[in-house]
Protein backbone atom coordinates (compact mmCIF):
# COMPACT_ATOMS: atom_id res chain seq x y z
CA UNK A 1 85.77 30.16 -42.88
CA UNK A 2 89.27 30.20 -42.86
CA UNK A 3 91.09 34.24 -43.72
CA UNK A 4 94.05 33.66 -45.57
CA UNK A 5 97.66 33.84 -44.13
CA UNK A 6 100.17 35.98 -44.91
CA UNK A 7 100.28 38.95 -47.33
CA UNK A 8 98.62 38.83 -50.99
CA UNK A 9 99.61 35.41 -52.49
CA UNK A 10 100.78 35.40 -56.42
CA UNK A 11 97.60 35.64 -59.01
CA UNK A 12 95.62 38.08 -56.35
CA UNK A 13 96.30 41.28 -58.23
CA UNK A 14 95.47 39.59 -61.63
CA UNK A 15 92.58 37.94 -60.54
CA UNK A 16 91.08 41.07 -59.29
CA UNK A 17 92.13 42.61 -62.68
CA UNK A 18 89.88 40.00 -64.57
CA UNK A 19 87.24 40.74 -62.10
CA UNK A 20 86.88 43.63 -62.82
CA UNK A 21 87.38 43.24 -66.34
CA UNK A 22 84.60 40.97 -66.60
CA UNK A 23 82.15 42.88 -64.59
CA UNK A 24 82.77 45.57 -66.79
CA UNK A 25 81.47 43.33 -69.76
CA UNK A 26 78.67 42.16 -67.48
CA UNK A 27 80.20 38.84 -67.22
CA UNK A 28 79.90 36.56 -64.25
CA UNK A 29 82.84 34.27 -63.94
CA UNK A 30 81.21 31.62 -61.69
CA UNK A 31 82.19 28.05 -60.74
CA UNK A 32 79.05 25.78 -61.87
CA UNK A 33 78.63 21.94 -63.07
CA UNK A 34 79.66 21.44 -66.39
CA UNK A 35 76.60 20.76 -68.60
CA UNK A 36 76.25 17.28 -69.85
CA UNK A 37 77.94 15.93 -66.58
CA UNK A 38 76.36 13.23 -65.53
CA UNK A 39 78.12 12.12 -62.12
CA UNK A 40 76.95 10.39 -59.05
CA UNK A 41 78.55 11.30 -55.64
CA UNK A 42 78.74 9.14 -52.49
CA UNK A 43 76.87 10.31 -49.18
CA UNK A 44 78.24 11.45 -45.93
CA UNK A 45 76.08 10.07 -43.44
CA UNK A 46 75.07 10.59 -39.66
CA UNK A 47 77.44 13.88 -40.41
CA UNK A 48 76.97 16.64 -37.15
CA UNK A 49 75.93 20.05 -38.96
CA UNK A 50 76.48 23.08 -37.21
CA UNK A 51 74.66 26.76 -38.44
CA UNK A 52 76.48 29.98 -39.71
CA UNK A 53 75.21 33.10 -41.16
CA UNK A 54 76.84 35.79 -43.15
CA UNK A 55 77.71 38.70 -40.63
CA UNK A 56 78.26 36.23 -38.17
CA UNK A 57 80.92 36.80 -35.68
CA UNK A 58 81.36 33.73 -33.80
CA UNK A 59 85.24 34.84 -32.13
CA UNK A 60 86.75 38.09 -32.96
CA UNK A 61 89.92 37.52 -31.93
CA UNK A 62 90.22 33.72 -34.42
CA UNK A 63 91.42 33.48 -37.72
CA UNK A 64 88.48 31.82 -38.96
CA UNK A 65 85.72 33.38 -36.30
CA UNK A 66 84.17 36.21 -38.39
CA UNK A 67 81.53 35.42 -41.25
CA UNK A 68 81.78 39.02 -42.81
CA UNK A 69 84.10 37.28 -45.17
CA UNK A 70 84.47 34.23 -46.31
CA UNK A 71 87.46 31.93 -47.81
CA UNK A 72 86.21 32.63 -51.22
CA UNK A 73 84.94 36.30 -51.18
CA UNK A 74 86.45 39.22 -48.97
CA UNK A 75 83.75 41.20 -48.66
CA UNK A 76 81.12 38.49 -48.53
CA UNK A 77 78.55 40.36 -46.23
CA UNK A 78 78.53 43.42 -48.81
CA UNK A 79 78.02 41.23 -51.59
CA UNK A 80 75.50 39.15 -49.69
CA UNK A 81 73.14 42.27 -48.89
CA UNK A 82 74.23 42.60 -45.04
CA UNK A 83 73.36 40.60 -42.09
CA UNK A 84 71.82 37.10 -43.00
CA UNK A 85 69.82 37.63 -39.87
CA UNK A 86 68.76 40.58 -37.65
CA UNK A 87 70.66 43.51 -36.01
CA UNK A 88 70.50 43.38 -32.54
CA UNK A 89 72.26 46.27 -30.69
CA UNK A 90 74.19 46.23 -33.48
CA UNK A 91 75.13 42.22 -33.54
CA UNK A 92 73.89 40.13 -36.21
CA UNK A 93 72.15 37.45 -34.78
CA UNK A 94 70.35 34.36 -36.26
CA UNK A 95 66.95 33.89 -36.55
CA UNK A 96 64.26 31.04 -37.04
CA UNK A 97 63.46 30.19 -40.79
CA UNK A 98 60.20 28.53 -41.90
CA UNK A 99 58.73 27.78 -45.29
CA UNK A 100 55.99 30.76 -45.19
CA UNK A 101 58.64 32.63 -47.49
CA UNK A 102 60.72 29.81 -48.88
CA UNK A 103 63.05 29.83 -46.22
CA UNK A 104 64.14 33.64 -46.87
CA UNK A 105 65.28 35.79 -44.51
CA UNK A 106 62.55 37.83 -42.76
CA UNK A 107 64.28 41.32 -41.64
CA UNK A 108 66.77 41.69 -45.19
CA UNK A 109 66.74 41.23 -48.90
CA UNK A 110 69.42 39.00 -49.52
CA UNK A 111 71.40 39.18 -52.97
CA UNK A 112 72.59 35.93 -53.56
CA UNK A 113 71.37 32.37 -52.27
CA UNK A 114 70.40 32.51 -48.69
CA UNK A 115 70.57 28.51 -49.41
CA UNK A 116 74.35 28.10 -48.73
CA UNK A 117 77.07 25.92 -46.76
CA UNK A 118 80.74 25.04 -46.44
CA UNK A 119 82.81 21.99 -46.11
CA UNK A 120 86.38 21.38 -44.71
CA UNK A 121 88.18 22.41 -48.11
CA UNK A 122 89.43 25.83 -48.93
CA UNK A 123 91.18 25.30 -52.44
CA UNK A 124 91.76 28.74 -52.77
CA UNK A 125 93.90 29.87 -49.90
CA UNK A 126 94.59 26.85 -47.60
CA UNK A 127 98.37 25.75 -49.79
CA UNK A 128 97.79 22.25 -48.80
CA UNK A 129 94.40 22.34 -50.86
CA UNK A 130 95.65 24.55 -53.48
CA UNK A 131 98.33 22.09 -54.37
CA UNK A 132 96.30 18.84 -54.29
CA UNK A 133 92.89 20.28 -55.87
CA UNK A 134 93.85 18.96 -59.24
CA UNK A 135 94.16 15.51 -58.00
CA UNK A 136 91.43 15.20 -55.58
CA UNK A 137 88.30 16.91 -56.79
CA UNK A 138 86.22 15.27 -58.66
CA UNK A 139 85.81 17.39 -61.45
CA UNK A 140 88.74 19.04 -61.61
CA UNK A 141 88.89 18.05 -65.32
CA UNK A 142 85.63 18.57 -66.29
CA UNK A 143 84.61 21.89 -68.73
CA UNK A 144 85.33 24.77 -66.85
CA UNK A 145 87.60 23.30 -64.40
CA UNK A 146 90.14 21.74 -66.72
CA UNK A 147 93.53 23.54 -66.62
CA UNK A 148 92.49 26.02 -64.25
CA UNK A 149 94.44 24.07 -61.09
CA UNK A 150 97.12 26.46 -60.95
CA UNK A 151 94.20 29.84 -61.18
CA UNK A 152 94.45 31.11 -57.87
CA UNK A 153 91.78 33.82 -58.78
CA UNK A 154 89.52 30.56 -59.14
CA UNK A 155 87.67 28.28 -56.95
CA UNK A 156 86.85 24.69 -57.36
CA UNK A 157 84.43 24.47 -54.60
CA UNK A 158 82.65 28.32 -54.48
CA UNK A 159 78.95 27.79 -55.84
CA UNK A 160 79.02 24.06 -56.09
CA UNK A 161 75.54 21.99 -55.10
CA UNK A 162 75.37 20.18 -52.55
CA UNK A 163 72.37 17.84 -51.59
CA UNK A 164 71.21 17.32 -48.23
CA UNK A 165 68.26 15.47 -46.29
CA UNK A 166 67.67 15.02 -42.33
CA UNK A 167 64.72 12.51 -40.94
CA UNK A 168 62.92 13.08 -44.87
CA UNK A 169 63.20 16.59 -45.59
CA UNK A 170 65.70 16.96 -48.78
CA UNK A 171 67.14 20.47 -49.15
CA UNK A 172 69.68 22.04 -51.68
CA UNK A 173 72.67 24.36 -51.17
CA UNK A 174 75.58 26.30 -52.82
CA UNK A 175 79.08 26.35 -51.22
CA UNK A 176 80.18 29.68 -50.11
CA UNK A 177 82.56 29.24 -47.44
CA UNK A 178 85.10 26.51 -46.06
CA UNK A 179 85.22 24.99 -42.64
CA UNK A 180 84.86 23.93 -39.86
CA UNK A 181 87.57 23.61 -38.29
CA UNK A 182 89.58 22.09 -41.04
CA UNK A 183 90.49 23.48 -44.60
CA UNK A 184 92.22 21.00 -46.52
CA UNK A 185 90.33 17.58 -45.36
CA UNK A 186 89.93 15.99 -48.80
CA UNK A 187 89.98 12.25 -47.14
CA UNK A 188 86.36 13.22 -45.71
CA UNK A 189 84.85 15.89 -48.26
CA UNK A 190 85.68 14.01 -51.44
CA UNK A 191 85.75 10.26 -49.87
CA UNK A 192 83.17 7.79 -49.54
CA UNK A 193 80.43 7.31 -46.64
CA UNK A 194 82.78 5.88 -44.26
CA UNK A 195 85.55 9.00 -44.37
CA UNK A 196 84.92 11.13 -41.12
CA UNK A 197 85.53 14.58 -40.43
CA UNK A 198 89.12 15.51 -39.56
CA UNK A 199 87.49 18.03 -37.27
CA UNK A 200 87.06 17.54 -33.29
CA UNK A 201 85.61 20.67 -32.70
CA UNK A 202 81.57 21.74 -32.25
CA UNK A 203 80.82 17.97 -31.96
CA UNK A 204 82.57 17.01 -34.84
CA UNK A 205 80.96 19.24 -37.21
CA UNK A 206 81.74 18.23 -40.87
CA UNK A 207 79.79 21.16 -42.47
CA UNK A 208 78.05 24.70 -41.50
CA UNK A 209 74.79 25.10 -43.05
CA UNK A 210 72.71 28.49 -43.66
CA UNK A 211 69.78 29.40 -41.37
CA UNK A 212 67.63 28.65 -44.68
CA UNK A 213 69.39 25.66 -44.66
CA UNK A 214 68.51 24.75 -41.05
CA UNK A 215 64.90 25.56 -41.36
CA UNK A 216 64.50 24.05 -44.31
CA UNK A 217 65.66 20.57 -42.91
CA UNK A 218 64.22 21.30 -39.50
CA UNK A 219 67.35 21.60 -37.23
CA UNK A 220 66.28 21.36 -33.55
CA UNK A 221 68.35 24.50 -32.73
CA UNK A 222 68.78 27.56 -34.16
CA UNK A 223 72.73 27.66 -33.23
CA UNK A 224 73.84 24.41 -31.91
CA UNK A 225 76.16 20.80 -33.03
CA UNK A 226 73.45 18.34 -32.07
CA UNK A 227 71.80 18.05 -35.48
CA UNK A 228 73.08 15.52 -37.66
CA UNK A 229 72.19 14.97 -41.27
CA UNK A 230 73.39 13.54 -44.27
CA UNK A 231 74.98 15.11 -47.53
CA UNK A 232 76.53 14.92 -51.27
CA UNK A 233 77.60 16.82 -54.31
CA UNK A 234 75.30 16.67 -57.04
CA UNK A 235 75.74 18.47 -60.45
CA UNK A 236 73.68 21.42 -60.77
CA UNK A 237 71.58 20.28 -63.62
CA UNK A 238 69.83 17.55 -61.55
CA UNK A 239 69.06 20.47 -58.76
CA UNK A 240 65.06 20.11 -58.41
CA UNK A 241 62.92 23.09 -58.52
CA UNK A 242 62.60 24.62 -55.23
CA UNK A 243 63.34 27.77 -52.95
CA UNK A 244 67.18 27.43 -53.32
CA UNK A 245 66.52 27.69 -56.74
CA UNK A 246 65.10 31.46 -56.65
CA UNK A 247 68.06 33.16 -56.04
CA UNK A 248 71.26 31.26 -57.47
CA UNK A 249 75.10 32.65 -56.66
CA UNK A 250 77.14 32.63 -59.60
CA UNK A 251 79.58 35.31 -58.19
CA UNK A 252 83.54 34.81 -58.44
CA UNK A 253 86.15 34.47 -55.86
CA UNK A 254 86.71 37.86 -54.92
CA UNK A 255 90.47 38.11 -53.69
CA UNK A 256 91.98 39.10 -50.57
């Protein structure tokens, strides 16, 4: 993930205002597909995949090396349930996933989808993004995005579905975070197959994935950049049934 620059940006103290106006009227304002869409999206292929995991804290002393928050939510761990993982000696670590409970973590109760992922665009607080996010996502103009390009209380990426498969298995995931490496790569994330990362770093990574995610497609490790695998957006009304389908994020940005 990448943590914003700088002091609170224009539209933060608002946006929490209609947070918490909206949560008072049990409201969820969430970022979903439009229904009706009916869009196809290219695929990324042969695209190295690295893991994350919410209370993950991969450098303390980077920018973008602690998963206790993430570019959409600032307190993304709280609002997750705690460590995606288990505690040891009080680091959250990782842990193997398998389908004997869907994919679910084994030592917590997660509270939204333990089926999640991020790609190299951070509309919300990387400027570059911000200003082109209009322009370059796909359905920027679609119900429920239209207008809202300027909304810096609002993501265009944060609970989008993303489709992935890896040597057969076909998994599904919601965006949550943005990275690696790169926040405002539009070339690759919204281009067509033969776009590649921007990023050099981990291998090339052009996407973290969840350890649900990871099990679920049958990564070879349980924290490495060797596993490669191919993805796409697809509108959330053509998701399939399945174990990413249990527990479904429809939370808001929540600001910095």
């Amino acid at each position: 993930m990448k943590r914003p620059s700088g002091g609170r940006r224009a539209g933060v103290i608002a946006a929490a205002a209609l947070v918490t106006v909206a949560a008072s009227l049990g409201l969820a304002l969430s970022t979903h597909s439009a229904p009706g869409v009916d869009r196809d999206y290219p695929w990324h292929r042969d695209i190295v995949a690295t893991v994350f995991w919410v209370g993950e804290v991969f450098d303390p002393n980077a920018i973008d090396g602690s998963q206790a928050i993430s570019a959409f939510d600032s307190r993304w761990m709280d609002n997750y349930g705690g460590c995606d993982g288990v505690l040891i000696n009080g680091v959250c670590q990782t842990e193997a996933r398998d389908a004997s409970n869907g994919y679910f973590p084994k030592s917590m109760t997660p509270r939204q989808n333990p089926f999640y992922l991020d790609l190299p665009f951070d509309d919300v607080n990387n400027a570059g993004a911000f200003a082109r996010r209009g322009q370059v996502v796909p359905w920027a103009n679609d119900p429920g995005y239209a207008g809202r390009s300027q909304d810096k209380g609002f993501s265009f990426m944060k609970n989008r579905w993303v489709q992935m498969e890896k040597a057969g298995r076909v998994c599904y995931g919601q965006i949550q975070d943005a990275g690696p490496g790169e926040y405002n790569d539009a070339e690759y994330v919204f281009g067509g197959n033969d776009r590649r990362p921007a990023n050099t770093r981990f291998n090339g990574a052009g996407l973290d994935v969840s350890p649900a995610l990871a099990g679920c497609l049958g990564f070879q490790s349980l924290n490495g950049s060797q596993d490669r695998l191919n993805w796409r957006f697809i509108e959330e009304q053509k998701v399939p049934d399945g174990p990413w389908k249990k527990l479904v994020t429809t939370s808001p940005v929540v600001p910095f």
